[in-house]
C-alpha atoms as a PDB file:
ATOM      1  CA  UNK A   1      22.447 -15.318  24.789  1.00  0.00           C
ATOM      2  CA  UNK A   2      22.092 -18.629  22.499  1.00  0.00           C
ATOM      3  CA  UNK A   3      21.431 -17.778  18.990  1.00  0.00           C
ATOM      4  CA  UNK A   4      18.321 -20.653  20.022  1.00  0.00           C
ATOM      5  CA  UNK A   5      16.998 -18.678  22.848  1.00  0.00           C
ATOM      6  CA  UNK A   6      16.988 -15.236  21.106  1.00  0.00           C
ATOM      7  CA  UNK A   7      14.896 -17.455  18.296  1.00  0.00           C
ATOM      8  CA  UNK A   8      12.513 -18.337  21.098  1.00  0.00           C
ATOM      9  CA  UNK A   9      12.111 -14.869  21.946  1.00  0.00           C
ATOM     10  CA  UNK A  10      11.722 -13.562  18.853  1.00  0.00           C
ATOM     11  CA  UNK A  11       9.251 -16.626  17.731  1.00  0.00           C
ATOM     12  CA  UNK A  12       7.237 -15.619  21.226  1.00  0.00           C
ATOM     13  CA  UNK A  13       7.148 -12.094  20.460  1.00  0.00           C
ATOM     14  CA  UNK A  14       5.752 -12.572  17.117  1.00  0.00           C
ATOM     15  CA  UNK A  15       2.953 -15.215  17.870  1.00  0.00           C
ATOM     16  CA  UNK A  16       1.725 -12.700  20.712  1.00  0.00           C
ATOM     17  CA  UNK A  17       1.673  -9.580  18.273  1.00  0.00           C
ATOM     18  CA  UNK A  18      -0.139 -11.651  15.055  1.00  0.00           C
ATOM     19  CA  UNK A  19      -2.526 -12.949  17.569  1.00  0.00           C
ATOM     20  CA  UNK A  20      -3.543  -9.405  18.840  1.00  0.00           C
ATOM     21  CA  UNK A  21      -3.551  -7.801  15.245  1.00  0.00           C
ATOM     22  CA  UNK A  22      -5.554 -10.689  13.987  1.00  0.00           C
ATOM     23  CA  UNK A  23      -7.912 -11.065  17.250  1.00  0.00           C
ATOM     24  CA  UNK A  24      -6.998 -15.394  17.204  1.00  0.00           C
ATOM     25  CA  UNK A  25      -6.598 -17.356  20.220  1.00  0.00           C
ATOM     26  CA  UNK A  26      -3.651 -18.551  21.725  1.00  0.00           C
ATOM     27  CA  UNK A  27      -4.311 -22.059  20.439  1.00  0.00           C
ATOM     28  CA  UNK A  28      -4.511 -21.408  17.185  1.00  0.00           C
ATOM     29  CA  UNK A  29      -1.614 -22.733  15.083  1.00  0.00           C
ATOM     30  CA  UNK A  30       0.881 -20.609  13.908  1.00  0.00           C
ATOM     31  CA  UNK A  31       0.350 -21.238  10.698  1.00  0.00           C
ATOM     32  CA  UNK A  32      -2.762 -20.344  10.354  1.00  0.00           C
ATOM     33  CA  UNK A  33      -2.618 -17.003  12.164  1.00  0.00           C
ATOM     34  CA  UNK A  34       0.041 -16.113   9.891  1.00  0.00           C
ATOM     35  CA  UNK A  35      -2.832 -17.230   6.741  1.00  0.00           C
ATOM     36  CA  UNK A  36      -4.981 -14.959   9.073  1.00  0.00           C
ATOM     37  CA  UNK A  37      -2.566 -12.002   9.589  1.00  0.00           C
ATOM     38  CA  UNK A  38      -1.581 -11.690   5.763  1.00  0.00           C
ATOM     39  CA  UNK A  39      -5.358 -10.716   5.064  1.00  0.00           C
ATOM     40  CA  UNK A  40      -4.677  -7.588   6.582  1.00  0.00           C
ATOM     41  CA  UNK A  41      -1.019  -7.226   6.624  1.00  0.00           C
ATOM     42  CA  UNK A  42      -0.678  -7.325   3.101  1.00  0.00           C
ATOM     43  CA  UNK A  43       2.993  -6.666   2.568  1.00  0.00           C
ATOM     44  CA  UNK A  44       4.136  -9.997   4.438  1.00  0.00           C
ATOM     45  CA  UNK A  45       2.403 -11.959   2.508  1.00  0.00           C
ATOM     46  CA  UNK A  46       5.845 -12.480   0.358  1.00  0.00           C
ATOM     47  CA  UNK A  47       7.223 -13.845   3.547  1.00  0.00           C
ATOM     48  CA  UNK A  48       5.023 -16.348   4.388  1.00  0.00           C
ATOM     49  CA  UNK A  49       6.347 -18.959   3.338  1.00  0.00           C
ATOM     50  CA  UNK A  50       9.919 -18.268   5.431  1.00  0.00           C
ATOM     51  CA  UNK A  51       7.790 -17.138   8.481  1.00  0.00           C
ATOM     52  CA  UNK A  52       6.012 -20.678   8.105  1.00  0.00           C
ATOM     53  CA  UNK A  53       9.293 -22.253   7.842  1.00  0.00           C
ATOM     54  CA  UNK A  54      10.151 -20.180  11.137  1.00  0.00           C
ATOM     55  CA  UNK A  55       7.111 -22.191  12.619  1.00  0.00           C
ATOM     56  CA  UNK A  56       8.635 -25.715  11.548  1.00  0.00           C
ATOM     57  CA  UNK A  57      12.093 -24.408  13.085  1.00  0.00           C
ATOM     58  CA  UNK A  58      10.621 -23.570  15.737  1.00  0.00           C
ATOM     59  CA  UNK A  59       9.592 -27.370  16.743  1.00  0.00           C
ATOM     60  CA  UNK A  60      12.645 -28.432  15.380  1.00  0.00           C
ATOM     61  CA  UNK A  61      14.725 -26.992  17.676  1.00  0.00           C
ATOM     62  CA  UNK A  62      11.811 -26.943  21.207  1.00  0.00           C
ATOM     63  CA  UNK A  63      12.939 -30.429  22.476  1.00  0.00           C
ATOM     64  CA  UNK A  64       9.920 -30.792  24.525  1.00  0.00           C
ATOM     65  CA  UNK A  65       6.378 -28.409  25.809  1.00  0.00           C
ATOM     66  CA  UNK A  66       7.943 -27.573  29.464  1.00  0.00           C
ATOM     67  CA  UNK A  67       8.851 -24.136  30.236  1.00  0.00           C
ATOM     68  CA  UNK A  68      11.066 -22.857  29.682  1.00  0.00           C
ATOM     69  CA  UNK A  69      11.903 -25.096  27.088  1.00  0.00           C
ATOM     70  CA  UNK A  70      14.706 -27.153  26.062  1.00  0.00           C
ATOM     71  CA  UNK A  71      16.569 -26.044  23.363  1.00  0.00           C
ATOM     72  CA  UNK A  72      18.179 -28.616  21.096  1.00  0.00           C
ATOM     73  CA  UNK A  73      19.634 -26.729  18.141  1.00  0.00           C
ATOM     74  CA  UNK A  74      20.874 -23.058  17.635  1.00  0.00           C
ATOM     75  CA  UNK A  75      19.538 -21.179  14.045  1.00  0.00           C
ATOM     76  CA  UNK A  76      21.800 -19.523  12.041  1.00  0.00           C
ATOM     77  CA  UNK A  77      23.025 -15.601  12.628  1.00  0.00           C
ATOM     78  CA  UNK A  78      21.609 -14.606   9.149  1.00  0.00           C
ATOM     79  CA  UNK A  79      18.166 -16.487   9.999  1.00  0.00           C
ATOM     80  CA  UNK A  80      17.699 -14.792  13.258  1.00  0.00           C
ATOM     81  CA  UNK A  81      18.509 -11.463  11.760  1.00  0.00           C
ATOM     82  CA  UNK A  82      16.007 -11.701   8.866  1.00  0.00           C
ATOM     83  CA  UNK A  83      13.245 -12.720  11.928  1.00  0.00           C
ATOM     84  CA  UNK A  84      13.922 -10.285  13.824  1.00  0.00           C
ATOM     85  CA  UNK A  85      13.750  -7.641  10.916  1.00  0.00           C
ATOM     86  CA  UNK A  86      10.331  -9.136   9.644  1.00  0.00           C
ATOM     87  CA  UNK A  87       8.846  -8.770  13.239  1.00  0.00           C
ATOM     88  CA  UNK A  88      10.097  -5.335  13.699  1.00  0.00           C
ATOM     89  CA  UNK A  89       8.359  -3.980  10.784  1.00  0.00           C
ATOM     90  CA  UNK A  90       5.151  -5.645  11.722  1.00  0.00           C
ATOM     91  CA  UNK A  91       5.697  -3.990  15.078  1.00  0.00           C
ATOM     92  CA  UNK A  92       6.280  -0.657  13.297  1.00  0.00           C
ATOM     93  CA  UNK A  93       4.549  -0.487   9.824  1.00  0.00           C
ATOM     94  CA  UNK A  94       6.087   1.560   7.604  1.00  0.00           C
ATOM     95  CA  UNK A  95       3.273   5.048   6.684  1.00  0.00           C
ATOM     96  CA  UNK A  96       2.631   6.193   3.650  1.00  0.00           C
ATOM     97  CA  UNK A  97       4.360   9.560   4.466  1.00  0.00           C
ATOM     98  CA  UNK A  98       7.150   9.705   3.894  1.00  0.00           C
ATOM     99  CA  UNK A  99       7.167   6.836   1.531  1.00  0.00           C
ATOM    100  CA  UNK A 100       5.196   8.436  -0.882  1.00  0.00           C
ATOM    101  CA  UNK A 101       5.717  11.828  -0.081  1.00  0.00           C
ATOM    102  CA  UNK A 102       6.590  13.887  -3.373  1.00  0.00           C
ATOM    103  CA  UNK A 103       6.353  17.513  -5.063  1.00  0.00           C
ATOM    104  CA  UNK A 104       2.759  17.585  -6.435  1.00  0.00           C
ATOM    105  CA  UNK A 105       2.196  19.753  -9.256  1.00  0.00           C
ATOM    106  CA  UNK A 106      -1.443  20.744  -8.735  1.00  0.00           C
ATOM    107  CA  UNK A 107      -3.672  21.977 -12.171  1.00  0.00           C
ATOM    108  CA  UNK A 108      -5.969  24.561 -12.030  1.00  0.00           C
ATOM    109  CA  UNK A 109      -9.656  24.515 -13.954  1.00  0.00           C
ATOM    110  CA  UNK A 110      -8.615  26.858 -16.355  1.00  0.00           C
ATOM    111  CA  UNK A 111      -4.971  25.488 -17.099  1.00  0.00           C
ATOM    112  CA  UNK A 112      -4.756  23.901 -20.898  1.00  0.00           C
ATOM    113  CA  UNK A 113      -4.877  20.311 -21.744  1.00  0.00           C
ATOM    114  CA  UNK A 114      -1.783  21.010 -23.839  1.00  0.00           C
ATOM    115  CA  UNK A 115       0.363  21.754 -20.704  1.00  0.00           C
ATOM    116  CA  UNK A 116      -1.076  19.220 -19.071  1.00  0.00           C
ATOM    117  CA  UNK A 117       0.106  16.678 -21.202  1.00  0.00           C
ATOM    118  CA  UNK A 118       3.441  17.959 -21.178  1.00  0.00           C
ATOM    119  CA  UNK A 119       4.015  17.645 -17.578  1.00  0.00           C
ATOM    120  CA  UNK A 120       2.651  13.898 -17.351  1.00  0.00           C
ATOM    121  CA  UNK A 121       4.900  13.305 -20.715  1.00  0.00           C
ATOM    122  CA  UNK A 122       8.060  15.231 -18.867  1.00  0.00           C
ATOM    123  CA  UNK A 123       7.753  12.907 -15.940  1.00  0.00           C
ATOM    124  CA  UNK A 124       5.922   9.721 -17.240  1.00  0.00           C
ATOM    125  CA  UNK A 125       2.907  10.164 -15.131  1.00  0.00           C
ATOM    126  CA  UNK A 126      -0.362   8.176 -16.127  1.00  0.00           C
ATOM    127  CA  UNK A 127      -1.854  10.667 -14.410  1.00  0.00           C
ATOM    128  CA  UNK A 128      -1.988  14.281 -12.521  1.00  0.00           C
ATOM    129  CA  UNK A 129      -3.933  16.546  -9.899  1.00  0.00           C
ATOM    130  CA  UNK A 130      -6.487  18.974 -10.717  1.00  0.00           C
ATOM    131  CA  UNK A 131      -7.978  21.175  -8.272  1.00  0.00           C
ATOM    132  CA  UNK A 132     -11.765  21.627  -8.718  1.00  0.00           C
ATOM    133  CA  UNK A 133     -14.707  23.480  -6.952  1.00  0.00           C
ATOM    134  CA  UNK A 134     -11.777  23.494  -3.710  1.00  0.00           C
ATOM    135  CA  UNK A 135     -11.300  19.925  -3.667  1.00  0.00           C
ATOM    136  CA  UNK A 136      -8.119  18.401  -5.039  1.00  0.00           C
ATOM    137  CA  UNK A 137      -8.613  15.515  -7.763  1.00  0.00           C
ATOM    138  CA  UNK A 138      -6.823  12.840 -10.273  1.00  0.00           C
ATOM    139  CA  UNK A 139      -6.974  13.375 -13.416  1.00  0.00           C
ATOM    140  CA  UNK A 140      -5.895   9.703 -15.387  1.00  0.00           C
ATOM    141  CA  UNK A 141      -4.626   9.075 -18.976  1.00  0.00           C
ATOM    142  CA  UNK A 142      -7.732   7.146 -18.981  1.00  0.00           C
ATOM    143  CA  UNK A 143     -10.205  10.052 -18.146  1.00  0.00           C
ATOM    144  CA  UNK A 144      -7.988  12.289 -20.944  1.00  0.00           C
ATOM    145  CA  UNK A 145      -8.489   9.463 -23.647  1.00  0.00           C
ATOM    146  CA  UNK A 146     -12.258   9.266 -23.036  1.00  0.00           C
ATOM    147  CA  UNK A 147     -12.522  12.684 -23.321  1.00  0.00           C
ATOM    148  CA  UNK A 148     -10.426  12.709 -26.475  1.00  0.00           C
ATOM    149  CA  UNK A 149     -13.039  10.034 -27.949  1.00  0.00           C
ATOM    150  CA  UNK A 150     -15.726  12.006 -27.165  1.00  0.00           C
ATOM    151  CA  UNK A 151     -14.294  15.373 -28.464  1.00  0.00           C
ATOM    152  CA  UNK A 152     -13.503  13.404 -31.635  1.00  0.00           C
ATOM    153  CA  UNK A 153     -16.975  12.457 -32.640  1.00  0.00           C
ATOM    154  CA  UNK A 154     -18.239  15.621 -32.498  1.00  0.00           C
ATOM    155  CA  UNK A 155     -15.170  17.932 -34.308  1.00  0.00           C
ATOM    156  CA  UNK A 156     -14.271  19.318 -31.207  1.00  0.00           C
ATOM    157  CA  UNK A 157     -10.516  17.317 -30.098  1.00  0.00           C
ATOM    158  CA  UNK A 158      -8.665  20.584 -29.765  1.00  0.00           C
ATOM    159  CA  UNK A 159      -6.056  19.429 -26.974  1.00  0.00           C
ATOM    160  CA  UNK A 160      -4.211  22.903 -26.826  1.00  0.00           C
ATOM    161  CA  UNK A 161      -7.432  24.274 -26.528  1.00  0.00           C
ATOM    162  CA  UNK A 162      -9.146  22.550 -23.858  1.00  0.00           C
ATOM    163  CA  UNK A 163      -9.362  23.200 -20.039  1.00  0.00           C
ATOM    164  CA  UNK A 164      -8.460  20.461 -17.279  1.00  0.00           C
ATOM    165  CA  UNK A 165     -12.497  21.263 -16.127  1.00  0.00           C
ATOM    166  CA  UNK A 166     -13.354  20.402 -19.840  1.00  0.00           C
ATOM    167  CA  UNK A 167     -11.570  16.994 -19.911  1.00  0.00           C
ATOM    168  CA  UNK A 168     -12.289  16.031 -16.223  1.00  0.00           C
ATOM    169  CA  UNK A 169     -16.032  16.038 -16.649  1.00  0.00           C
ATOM    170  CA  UNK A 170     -15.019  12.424 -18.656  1.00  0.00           C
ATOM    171  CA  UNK A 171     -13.227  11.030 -15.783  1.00  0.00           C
ATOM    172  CA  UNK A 172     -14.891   7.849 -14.042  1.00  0.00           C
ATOM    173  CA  UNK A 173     -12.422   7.002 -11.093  1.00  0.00           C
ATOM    174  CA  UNK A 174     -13.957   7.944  -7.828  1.00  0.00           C
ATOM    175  CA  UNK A 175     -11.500  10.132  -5.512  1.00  0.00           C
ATOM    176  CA  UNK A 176      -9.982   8.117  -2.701  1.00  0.00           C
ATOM    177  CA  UNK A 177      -7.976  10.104  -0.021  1.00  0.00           C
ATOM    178  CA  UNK A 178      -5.601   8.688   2.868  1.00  0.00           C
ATOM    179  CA  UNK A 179      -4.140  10.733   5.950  1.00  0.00           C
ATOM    180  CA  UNK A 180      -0.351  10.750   6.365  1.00  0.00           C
ATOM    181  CA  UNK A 181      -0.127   8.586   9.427  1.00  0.00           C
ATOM    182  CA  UNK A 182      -1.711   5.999   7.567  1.00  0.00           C
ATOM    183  CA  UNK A 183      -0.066   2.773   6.819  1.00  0.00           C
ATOM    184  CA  UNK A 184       1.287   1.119   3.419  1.00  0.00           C
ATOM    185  CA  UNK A 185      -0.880  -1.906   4.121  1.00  0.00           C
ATOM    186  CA  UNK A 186      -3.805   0.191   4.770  1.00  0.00           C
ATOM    187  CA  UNK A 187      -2.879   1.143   1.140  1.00  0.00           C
ATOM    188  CA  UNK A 188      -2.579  -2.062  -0.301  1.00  0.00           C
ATOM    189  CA  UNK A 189      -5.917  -3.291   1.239  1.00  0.00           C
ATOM    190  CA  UNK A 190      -7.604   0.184  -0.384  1.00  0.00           C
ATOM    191  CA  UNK A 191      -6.789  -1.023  -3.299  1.00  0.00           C
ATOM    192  CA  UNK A 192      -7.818  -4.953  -3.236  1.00  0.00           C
ATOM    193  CA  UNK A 193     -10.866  -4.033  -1.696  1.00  0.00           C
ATOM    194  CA  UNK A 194     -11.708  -1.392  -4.440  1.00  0.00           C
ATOM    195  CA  UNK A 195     -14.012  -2.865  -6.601  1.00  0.00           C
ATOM    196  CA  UNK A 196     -16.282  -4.698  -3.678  1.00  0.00           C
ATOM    197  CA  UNK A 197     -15.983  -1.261  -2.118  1.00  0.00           C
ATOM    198  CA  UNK A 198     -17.926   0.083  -5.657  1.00  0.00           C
ATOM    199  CA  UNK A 199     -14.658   1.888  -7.182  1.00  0.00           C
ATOM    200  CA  UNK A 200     -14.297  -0.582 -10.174  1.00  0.00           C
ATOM    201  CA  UNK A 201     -10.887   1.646 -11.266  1.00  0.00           C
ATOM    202  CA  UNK A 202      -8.856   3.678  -8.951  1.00  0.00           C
ATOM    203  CA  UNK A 203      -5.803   5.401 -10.953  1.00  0.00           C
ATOM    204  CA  UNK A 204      -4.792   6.667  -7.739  1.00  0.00           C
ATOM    205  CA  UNK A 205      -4.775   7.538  -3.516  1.00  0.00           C
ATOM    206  CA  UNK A 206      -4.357  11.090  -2.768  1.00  0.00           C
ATOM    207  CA  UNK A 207      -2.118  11.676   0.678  1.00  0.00           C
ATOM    208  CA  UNK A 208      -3.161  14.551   2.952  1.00  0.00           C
ATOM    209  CA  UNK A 209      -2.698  15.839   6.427  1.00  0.00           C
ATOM    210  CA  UNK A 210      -6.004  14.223   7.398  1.00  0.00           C
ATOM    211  CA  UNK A 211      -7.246  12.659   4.361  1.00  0.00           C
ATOM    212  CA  UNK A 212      -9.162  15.073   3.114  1.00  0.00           C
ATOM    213  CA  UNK A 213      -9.934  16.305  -0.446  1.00  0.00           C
ATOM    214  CA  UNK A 214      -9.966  20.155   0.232  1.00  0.00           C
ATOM    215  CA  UNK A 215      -6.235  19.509   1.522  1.00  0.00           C
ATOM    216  CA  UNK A 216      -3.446  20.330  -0.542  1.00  0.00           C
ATOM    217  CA  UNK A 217      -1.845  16.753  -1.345  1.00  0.00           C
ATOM    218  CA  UNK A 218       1.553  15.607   0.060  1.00  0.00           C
ATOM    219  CA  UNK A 219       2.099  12.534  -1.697  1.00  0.00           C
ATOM    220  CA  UNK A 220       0.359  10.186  -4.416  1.00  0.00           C
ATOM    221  CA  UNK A 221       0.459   6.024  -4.535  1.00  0.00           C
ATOM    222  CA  UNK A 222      -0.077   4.486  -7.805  1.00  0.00           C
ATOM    223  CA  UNK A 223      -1.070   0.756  -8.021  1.00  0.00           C
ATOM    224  CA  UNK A 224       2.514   0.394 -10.081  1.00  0.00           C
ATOM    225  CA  UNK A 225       3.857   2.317  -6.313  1.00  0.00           C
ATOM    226  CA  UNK A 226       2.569  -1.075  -4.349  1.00  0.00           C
ATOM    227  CA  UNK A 227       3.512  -4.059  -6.377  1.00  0.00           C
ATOM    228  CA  UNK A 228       6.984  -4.473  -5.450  1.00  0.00           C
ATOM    229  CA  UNK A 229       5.888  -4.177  -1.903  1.00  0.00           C
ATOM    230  CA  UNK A 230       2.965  -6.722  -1.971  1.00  0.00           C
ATOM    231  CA  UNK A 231       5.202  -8.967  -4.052  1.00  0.00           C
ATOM    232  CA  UNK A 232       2.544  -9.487  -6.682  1.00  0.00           C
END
């Protein structure tokens, strides 16, 4: 087969699977449903500007609107490849297990602040998991520091000395949970749409069997985790 004709296919395939994920007609441009499919496909939005470019190749090469159509020019090997690589992930999104998926160190109420510390200092964690009243939680640097403040103004900042239930009581971020077979752009949208969702800081997404807090976590995404996917 024609390096041209595979393009074809490949250009086909794609229009018909951005038009079903984004619910656009067929006579919509492509460029648009591509605008369209980035709002919720998140992590192609770094290649929209070479899958518009695939759009303007596209009618480069179509010599004419009968069908099939006439193809004037072959694309280069490498382009195809990269197309066809781009459409198979949208076909297959990556999940956020096993991406994520790491050994989670879980605190209990009574464990001490001091050890605490330690661990998120041993492995440069901003923050860690507590497990409180059977539900599984994130404890941020942010959540420690407030508490520090607080302990500080009344003569009470004894960090060996405090529990994780003592300094969680000053934590603000709400606790957001995702099932394994969830995707990385499901992910990426949690957090854009935080704050309009009324979760003005998330530290961090829990990742469970079936998303739920009383399950022991399998994994934990990080906004840091997400940027070098969303290309921001």
């Amino acid at each position: 087969m024609r390096a041209g004709d595979k393009f074809i296919g490949i250009y086909n395939e794609m229009s018909l699977v951005l038009q079903e994920a984004t619910h656009a007609s067929n006579q919509v441009p492509f460029s648009n449903i591509l605008e369209q499919a980035a709002k919720v496909m998140p992590s192609i939005r770094k290649e929209l500007p070479f899958l518009k470019s695939m759009g303007d190749l596209r009618n480069a090469i179509v010599h004419d609107r009968k069908y099939p159509p006439i193809i004037i020019a072959d694309p280069r090997d490498e382009v195809v490849e990269k197309f066809t690589g781009i459409l198979k992930t949208i076909k297959s999104p990556k999940k956020v297990i096993p991406k994520f998926q790491k050994r989670i160190v879980v605190f209990e109420p009574q464990h001490r602040l001091g050890d605490i510390l330690a661990h998120m200092q041993e492995n440069d964690y901003s923050q860690t998991v507590v497990r409180l009243d059977e539900e599984f939680r994130v404890l941020s640097s942010e959540g420690i520091v407030r508490w520090l403040s607080s302990a500080r103004q009344v003569g009470l900042a004894d960090i060996e000395g405090a529990s994780a239930q003592d300094v969680y009581v000053h934590e603000e971020g709400i606790g957001c949970y995702m099932a394994r077979n969830e995707t990385i752009d499901a992910a990426l949208l949690v957090y854009e749409n935080a704050i309009s969702n009324g979760i003005p800081r998330l530290p961090a997404i829990l990742i469970t069997d079936n998303g739920k807090p009383t399950e022991k976590p399998l994994g934990i995404i990080t906004p840091w985790d997400l940027i070098s996917i969303s290309g921001k």
